[in-house]
PDB file of N, CA and C in Angstrom:
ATOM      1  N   UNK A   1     -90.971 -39.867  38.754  1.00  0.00           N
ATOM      2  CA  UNK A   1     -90.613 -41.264  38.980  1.00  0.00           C
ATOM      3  C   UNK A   1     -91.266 -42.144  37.908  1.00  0.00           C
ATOM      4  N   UNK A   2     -90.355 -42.875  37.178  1.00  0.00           N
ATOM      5  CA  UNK A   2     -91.118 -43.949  35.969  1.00  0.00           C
ATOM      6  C   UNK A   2     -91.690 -45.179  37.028  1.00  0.00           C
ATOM      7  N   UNK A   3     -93.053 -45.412  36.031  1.00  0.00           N
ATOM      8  CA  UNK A   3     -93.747 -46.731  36.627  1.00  0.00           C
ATOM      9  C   UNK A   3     -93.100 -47.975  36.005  1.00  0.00           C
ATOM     10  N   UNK A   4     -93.080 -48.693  36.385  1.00  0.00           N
ATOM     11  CA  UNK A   4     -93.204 -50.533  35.554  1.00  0.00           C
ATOM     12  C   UNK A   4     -93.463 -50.092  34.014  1.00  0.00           C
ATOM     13  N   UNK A   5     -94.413 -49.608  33.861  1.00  0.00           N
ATOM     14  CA  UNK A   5     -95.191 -49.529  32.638  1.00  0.00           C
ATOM     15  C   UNK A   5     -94.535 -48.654  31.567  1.00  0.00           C
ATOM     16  N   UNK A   6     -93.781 -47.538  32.462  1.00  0.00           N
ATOM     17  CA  UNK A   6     -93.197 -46.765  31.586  1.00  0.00           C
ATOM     18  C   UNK A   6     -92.260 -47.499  31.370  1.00  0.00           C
ATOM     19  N   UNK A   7     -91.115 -48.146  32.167  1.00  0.00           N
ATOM     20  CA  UNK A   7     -89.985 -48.868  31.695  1.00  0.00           C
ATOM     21  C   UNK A   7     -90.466 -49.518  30.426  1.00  0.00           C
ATOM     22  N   UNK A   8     -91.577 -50.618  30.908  1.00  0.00           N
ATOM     23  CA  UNK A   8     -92.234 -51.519  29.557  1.00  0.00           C
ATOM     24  C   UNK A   8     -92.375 -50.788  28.926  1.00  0.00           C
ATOM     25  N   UNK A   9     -92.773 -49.387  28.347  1.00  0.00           N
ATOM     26  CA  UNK A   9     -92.927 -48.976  27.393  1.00  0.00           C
ATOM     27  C   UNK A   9     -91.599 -48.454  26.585  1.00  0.00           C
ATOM     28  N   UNK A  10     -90.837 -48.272  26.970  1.00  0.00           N
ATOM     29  CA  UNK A  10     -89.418 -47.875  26.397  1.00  0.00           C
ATOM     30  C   UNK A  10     -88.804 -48.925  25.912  1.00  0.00           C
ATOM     31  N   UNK A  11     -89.045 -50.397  26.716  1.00  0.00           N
ATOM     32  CA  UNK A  11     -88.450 -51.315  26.056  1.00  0.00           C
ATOM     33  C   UNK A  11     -89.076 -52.102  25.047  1.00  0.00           C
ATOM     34  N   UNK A  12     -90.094 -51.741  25.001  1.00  0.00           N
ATOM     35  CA  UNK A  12     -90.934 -52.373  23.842  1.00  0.00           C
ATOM     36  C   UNK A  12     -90.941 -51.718  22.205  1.00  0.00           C
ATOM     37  N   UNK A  13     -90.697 -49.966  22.776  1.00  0.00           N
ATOM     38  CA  UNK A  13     -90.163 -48.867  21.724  1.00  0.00           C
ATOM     39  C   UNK A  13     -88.845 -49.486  21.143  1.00  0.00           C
ATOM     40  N   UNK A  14     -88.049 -49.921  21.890  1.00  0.00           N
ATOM     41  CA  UNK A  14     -86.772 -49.882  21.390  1.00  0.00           C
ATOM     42  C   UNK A  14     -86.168 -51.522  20.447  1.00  0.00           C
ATOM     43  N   UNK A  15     -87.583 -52.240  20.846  1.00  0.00           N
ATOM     44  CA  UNK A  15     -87.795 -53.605  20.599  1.00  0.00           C
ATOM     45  C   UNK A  15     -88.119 -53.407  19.092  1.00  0.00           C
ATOM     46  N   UNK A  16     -89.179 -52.181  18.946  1.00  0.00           N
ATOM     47  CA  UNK A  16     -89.837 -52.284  17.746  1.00  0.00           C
ATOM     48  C   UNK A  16     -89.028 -51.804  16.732  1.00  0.00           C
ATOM     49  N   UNK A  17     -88.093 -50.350  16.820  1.00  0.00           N
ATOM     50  CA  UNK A  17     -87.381 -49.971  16.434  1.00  0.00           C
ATOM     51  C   UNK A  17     -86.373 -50.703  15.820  1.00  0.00           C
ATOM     52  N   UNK A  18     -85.850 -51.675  16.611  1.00  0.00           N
ATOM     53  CA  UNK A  18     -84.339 -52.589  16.366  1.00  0.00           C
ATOM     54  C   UNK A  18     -84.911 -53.782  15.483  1.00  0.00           C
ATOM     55  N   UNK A  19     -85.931 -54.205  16.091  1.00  0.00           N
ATOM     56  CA  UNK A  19     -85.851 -55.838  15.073  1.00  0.00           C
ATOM     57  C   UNK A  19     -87.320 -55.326  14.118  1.00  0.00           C
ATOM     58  N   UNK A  20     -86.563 -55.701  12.892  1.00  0.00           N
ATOM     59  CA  UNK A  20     -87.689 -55.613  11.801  1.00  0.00           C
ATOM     60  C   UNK A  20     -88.685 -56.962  12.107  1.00  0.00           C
ATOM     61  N   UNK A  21     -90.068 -56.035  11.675  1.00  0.00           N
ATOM     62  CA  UNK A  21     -91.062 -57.089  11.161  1.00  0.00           C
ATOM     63  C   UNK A  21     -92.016 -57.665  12.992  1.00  0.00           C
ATOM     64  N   UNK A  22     -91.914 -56.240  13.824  1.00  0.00           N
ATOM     65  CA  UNK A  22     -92.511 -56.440  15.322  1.00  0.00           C
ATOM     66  C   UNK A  22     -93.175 -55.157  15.042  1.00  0.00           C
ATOM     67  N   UNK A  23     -94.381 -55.421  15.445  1.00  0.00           N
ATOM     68  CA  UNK A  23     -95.322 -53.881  16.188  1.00  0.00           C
ATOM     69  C   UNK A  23     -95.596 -54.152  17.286  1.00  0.00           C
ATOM     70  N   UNK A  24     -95.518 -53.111  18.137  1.00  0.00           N
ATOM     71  CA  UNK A  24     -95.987 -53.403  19.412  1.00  0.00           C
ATOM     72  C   UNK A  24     -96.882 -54.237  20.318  1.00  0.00           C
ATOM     73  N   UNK A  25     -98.028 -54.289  19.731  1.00  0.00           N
ATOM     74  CA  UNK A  25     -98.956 -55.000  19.684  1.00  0.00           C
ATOM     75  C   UNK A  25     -98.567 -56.690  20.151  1.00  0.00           C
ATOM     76  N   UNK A  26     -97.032 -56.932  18.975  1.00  0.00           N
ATOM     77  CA  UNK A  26     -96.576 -58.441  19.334  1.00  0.00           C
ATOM     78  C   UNK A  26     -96.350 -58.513  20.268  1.00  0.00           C
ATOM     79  N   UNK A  27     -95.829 -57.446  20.882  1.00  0.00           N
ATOM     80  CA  UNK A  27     -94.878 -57.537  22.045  1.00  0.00           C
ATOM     81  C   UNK A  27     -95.228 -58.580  23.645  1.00  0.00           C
ATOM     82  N   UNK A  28     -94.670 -59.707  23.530  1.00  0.00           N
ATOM     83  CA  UNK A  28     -95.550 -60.300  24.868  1.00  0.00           C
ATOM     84  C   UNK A  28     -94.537 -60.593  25.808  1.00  0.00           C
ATOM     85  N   UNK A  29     -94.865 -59.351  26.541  1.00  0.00           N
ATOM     86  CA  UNK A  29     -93.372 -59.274  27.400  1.00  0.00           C
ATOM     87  C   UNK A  29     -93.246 -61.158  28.618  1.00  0.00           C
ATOM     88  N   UNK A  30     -93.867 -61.444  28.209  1.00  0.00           N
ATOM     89  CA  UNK A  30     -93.908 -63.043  28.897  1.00  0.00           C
ATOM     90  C   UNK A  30     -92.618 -63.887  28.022  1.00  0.00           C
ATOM     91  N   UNK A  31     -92.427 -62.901  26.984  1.00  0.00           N
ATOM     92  CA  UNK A  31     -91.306 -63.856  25.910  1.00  0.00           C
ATOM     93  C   UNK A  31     -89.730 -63.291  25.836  1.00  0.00           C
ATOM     94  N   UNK A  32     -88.974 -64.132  25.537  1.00  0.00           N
ATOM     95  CA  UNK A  32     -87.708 -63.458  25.439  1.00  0.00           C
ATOM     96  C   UNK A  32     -87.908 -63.105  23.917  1.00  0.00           C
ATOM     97  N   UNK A  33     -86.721 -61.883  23.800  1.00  0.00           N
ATOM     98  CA  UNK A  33     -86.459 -61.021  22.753  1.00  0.00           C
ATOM     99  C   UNK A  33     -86.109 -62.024  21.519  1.00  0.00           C
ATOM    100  N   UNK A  34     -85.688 -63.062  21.881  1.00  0.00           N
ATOM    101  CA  UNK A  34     -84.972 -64.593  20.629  1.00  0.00           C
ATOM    102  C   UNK A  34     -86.273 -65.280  20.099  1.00  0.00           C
ATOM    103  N   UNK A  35     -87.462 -65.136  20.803  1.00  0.00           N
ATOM    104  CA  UNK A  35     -88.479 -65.612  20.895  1.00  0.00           C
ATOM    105  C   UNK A  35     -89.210 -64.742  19.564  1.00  0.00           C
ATOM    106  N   UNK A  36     -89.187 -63.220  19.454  1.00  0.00           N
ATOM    107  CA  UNK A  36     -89.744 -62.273  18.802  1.00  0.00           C
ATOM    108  C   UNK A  36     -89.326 -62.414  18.101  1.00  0.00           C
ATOM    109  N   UNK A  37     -88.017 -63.122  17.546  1.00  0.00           N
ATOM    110  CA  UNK A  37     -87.127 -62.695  16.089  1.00  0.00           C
ATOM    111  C   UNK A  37     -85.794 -61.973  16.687  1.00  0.00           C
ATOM    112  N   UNK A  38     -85.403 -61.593  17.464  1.00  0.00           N
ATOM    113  CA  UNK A  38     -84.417 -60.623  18.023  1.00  0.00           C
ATOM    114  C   UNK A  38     -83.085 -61.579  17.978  1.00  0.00           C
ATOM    115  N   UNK A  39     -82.236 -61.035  17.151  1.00  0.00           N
ATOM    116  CA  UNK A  39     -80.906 -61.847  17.080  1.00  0.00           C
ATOM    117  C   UNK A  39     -80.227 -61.038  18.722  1.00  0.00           C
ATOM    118  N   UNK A  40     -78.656 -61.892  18.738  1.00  0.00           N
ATOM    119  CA  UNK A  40     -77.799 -61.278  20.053  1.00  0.00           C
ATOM    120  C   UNK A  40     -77.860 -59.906  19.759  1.00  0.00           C
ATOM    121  N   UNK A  41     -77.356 -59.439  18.818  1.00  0.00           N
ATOM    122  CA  UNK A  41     -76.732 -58.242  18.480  1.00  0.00           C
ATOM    123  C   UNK A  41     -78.255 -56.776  18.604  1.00  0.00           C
ATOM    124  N   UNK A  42     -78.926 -57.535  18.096  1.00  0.00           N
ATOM    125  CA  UNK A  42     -80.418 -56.722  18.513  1.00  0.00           C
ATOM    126  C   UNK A  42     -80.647 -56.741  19.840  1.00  0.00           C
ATOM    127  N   UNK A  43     -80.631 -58.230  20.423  1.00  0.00           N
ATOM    128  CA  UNK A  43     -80.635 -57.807  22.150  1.00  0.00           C
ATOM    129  C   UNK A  43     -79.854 -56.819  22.932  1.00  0.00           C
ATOM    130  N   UNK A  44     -78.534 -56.585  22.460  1.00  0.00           N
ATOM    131  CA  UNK A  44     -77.886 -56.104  22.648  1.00  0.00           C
ATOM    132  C   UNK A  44     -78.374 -54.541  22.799  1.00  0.00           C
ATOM    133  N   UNK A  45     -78.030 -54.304  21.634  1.00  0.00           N
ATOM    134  CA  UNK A  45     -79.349 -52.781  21.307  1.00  0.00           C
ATOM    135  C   UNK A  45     -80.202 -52.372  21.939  1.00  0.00           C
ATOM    136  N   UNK A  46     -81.095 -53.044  21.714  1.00  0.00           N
ATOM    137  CA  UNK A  46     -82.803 -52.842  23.048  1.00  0.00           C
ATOM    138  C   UNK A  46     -81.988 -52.464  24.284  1.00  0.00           C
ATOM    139  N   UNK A  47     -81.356 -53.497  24.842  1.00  0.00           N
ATOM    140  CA  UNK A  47     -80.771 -53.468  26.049  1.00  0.00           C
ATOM    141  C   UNK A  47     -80.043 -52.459  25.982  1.00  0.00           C
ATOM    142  N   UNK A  48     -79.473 -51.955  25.349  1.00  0.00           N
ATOM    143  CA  UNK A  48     -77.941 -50.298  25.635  1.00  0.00           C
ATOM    144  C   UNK A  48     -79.451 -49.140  25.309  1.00  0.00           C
ATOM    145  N   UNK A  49     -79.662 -49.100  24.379  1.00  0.00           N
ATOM    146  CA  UNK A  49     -80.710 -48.494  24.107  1.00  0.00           C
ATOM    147  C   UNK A  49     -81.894 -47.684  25.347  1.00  0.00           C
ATOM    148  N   UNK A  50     -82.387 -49.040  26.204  1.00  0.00           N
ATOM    149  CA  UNK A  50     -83.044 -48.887  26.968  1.00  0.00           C
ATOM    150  C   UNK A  50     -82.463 -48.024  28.215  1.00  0.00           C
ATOM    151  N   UNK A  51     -81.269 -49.192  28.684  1.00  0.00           N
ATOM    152  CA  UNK A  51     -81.147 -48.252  29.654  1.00  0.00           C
ATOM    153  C   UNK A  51     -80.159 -46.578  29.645  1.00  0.00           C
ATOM    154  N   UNK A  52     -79.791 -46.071  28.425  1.00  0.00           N
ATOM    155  CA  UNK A  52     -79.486 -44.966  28.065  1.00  0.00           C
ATOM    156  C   UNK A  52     -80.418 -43.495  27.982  1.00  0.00           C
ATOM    157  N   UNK A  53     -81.565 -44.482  27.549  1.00  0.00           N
ATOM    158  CA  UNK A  53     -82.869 -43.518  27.908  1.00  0.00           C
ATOM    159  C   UNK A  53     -83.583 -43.485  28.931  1.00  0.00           C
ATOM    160  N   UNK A  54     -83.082 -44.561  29.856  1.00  0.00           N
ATOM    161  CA  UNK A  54     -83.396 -44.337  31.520  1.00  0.00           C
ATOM    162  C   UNK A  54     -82.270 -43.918  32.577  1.00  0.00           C
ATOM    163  N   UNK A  55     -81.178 -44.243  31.642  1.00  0.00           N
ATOM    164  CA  UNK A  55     -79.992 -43.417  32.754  1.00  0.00           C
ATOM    165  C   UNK A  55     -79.593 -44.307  34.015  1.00  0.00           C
ATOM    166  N   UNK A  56     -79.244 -45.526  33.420  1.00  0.00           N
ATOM    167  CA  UNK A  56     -78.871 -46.458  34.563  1.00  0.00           C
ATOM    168  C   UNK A  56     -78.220 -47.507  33.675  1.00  0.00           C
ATOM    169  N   UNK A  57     -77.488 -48.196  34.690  1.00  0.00           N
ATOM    170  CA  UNK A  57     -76.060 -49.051  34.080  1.00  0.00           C
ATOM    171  C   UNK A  57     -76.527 -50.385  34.550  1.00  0.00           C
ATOM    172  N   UNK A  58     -76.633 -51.484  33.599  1.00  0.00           N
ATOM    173  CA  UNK A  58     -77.114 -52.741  34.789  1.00  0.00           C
ATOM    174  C   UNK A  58     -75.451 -53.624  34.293  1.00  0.00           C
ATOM    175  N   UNK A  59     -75.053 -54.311  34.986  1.00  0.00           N
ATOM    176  CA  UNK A  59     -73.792 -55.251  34.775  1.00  0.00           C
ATOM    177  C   UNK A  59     -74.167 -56.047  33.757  1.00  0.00           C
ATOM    178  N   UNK A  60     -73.394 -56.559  33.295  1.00  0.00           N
ATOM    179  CA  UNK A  60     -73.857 -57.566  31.920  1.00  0.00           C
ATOM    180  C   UNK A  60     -73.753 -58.747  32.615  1.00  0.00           C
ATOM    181  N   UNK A  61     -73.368 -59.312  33.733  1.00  0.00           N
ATOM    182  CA  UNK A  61     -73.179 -60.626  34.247  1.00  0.00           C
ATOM    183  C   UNK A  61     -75.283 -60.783  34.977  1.00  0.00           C
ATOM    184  N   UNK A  62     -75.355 -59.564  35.469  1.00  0.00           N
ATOM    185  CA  UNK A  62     -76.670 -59.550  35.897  1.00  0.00           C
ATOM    186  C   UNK A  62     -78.151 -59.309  34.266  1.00  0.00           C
ATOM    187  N   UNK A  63     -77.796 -59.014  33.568  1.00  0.00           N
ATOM    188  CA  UNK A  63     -78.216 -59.039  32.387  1.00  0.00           C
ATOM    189  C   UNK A  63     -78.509 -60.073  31.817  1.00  0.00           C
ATOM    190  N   UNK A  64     -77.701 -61.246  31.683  1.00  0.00           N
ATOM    191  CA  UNK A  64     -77.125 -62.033  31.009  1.00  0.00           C
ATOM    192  C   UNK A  64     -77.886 -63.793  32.001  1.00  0.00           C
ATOM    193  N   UNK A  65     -78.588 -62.985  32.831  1.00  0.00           N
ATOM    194  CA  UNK A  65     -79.497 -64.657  33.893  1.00  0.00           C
ATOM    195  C   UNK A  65     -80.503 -64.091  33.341  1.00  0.00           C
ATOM    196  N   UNK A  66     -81.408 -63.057  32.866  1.00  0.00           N
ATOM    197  CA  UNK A  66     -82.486 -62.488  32.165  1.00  0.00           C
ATOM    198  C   UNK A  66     -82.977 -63.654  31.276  1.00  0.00           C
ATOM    199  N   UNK A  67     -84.331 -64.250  31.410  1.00  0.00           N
ATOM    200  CA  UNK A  67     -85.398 -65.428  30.214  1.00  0.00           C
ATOM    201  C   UNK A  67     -86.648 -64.711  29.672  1.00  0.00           C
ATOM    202  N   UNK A  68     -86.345 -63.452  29.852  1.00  0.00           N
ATOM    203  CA  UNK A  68     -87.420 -62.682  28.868  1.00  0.00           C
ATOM    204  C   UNK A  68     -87.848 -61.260  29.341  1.00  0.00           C
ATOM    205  N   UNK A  69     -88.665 -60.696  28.615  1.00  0.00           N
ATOM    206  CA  UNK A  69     -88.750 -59.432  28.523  1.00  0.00           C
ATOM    207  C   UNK A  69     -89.446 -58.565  30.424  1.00  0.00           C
ATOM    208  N   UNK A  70     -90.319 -59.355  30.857  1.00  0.00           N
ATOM    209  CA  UNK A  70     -90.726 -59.019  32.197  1.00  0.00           C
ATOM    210  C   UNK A  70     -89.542 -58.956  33.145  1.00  0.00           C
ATOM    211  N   UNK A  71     -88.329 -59.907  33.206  1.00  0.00           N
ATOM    212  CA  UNK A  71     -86.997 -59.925  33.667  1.00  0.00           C
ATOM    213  C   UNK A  71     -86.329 -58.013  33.412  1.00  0.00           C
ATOM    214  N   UNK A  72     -86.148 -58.283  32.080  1.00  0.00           N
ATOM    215  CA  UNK A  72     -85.878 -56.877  31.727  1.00  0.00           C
ATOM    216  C   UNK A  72     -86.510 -55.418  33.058  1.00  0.00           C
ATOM    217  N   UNK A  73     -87.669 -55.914  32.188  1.00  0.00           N
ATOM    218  CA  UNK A  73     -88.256 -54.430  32.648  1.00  0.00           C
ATOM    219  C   UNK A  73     -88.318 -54.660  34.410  1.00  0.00           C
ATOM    220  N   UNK A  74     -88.309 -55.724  34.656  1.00  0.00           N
ATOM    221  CA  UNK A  74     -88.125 -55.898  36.340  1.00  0.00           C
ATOM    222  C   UNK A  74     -86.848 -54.872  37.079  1.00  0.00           C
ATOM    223  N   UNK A  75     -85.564 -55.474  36.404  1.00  0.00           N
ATOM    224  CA  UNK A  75     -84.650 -55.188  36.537  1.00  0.00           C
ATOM    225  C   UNK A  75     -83.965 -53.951  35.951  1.00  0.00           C
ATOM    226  N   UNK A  76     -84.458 -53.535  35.322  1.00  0.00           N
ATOM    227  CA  UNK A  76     -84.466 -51.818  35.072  1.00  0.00           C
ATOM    228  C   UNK A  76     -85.532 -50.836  35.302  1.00  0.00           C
ATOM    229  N   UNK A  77     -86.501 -51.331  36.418  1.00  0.00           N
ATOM    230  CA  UNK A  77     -87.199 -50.913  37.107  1.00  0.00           C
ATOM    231  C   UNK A  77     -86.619 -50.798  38.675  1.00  0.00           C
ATOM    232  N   UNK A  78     -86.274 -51.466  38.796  1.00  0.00           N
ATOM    233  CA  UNK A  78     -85.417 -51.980  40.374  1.00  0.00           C
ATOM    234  C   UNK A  78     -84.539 -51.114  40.299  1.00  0.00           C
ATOM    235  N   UNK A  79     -83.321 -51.154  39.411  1.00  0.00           N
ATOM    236  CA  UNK A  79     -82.258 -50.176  39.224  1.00  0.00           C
ATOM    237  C   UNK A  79     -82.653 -48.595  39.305  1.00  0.00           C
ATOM    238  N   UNK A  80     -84.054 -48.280  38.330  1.00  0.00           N
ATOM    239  CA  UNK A  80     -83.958 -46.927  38.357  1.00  0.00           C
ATOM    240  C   UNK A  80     -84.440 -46.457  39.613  1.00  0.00           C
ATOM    241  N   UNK A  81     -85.666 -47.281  40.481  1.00  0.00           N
ATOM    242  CA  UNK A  81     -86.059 -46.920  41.551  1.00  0.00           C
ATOM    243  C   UNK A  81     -85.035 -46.401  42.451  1.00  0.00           C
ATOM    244  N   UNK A  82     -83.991 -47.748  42.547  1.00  0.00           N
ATOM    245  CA  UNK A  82     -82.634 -47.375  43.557  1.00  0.00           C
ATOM    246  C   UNK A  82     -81.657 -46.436  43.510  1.00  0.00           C
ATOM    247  N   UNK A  83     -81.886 -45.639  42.062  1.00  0.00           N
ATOM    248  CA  UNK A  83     -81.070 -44.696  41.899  1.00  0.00           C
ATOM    249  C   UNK A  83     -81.766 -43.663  42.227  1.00  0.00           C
ATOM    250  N   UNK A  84     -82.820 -43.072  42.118  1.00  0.00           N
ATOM    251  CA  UNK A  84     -83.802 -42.119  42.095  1.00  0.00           C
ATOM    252  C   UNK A  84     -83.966 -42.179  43.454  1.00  0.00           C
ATOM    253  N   UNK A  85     -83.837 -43.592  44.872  1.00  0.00           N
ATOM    254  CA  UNK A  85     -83.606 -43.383  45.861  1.00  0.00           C
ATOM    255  C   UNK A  85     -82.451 -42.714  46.381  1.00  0.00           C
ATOM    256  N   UNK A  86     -81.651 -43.121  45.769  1.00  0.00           N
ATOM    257  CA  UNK A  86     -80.223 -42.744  46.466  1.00  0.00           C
ATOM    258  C   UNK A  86     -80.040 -41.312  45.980  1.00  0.00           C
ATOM    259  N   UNK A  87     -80.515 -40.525  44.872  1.00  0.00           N
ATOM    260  CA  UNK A  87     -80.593 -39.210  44.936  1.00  0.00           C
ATOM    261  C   UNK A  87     -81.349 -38.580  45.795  1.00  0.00           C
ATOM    262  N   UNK A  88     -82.228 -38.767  46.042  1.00  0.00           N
ATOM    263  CA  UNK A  88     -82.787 -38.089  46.773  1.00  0.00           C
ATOM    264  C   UNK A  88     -82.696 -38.055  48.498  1.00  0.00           C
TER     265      UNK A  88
END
Protein backbone atom coordinates (compact mmCIF):
# COMPACT_ATOMS: atom_id res chain seq x y z
CA UNK A 1 0.00 0.00 0.00
CA UNK A 2 1.63 3.57 -1.05
CA UNK A 3 1.75 6.25 1.77
CA UNK A 4 0.97 10.11 1.13
CA UNK A 5 4.62 10.36 0.92
CA UNK A 6 5.16 7.90 -1.61
CA UNK A 7 2.51 9.48 -3.89
CA UNK A 8 4.52 12.92 -3.03
CA UNK A 9 7.38 11.34 -4.02
CA UNK A 10 6.44 10.25 -7.55
CA UNK A 11 4.98 13.48 -8.14
CA UNK A 12 7.72 15.48 -7.31
CA UNK A 13 10.01 12.82 -9.56
CA UNK A 14 7.94 13.50 -12.37
CA UNK A 15 7.89 17.37 -11.59
CA UNK A 16 11.63 17.31 -11.75
CA UNK A 17 11.94 15.31 -14.76
CA UNK A 18 9.35 17.45 -16.95
CA UNK A 19 10.11 21.08 -16.12
CA UNK A 20 13.68 22.17 -16.57
CA UNK A 21 15.63 24.13 -14.06
CA UNK A 22 13.60 22.30 -10.55
CA UNK A 23 15.45 19.93 -8.07
CA UNK A 24 13.61 18.48 -5.71
CA UNK A 25 14.60 20.21 -2.98
CA UNK A 26 12.33 23.29 -4.71
CA UNK A 27 9.63 21.35 -4.60
CA UNK A 28 7.01 23.07 -2.11
CA UNK A 29 4.21 21.03 -2.50
CA UNK A 30 2.16 24.12 -0.77
CA UNK A 31 2.59 25.59 -4.52
CA UNK A 32 0.97 24.97 -7.73
CA UNK A 33 3.05 23.45 -10.58
CA UNK A 34 2.57 27.34 -12.61
CA UNK A 35 4.07 28.59 -9.52
CA UNK A 36 7.47 26.30 -10.09
CA UNK A 37 7.82 27.31 -13.73
CA UNK A 38 5.49 24.42 -15.02
CA UNK A 39 3.74 25.50 -18.26
CA UNK A 40 -0.09 23.63 -19.09
CA UNK A 41 1.47 21.20 -21.21
CA UNK A 42 4.10 20.17 -18.39
CA UNK A 43 1.17 20.00 -15.98
CA UNK A 44 -0.24 17.93 -18.09
CA UNK A 45 2.71 15.43 -18.07
CA UNK A 46 3.41 15.29 -14.27
CA UNK A 47 -0.20 14.65 -14.08
CA UNK A 48 -0.49 11.51 -16.96
CA UNK A 49 2.85 10.63 -15.82
CA UNK A 50 1.96 10.30 -12.23
CA UNK A 51 -0.92 8.61 -12.27
CA UNK A 52 0.38 5.87 -14.90
CA UNK A 53 2.95 4.94 -12.43
CA UNK A 54 0.30 4.57 -9.81
CA UNK A 55 -2.29 2.92 -11.94
CA UNK A 56 -5.29 5.04 -11.44
CA UNK A 57 -7.44 7.32 -13.70
CA UNK A 58 -8.57 10.65 -12.02
CA UNK A 59 -11.33 12.64 -14.42
CA UNK A 60 -9.95 15.77 -15.77
CA UNK A 61 -13.09 17.78 -14.62
CA UNK A 62 -11.92 16.61 -10.97
CA UNK A 63 -8.24 17.47 -11.83
CA UNK A 64 -8.85 20.62 -13.17
CA UNK A 65 -10.48 22.37 -9.29
CA UNK A 66 -6.74 21.25 -8.13
CA UNK A 67 -4.57 24.97 -6.59
CA UNK A 68 -1.48 23.07 -6.06
CA UNK A 69 0.63 20.29 -5.55
CA UNK A 70 -0.81 18.90 -1.87
CA UNK A 71 -4.37 18.85 -3.91
CA UNK A 72 -2.57 16.51 -6.28
CA UNK A 73 -1.05 14.18 -4.11
CA UNK A 74 -4.36 14.31 -1.90
CA UNK A 75 -6.29 13.19 -4.66
CA UNK A 76 -4.19 10.51 -6.04
CA UNK A 77 -3.81 9.28 -2.76
CA UNK A 78 -7.62 9.00 -2.17
CA UNK A 79 -8.01 7.34 -5.58
CA UNK A 80 -5.30 4.78 -5.09
CA UNK A 81 -6.44 3.94 -1.53
CA UNK A 82 -10.08 3.32 -3.07
CA UNK A 83 -8.87 1.19 -5.60
CA UNK A 84 -6.56 -0.99 -3.57
CA UNK A 85 -9.89 -1.08 -1.40
CA UNK A 86 -12.10 -2.25 -3.84
CA UNK A 87 -9.57 -5.01 -4.83
CA UNK A 88 -9.28 -6.43 -2.12
Amino acid sequence: MSTRDDVLAVVKRHLVDTVEGIDVAQVDPAKSMKDLGANSLDIVEVVSCSMRELKVKIPRAELNRLTNIDELVDLLHKTLQEKQAAAS
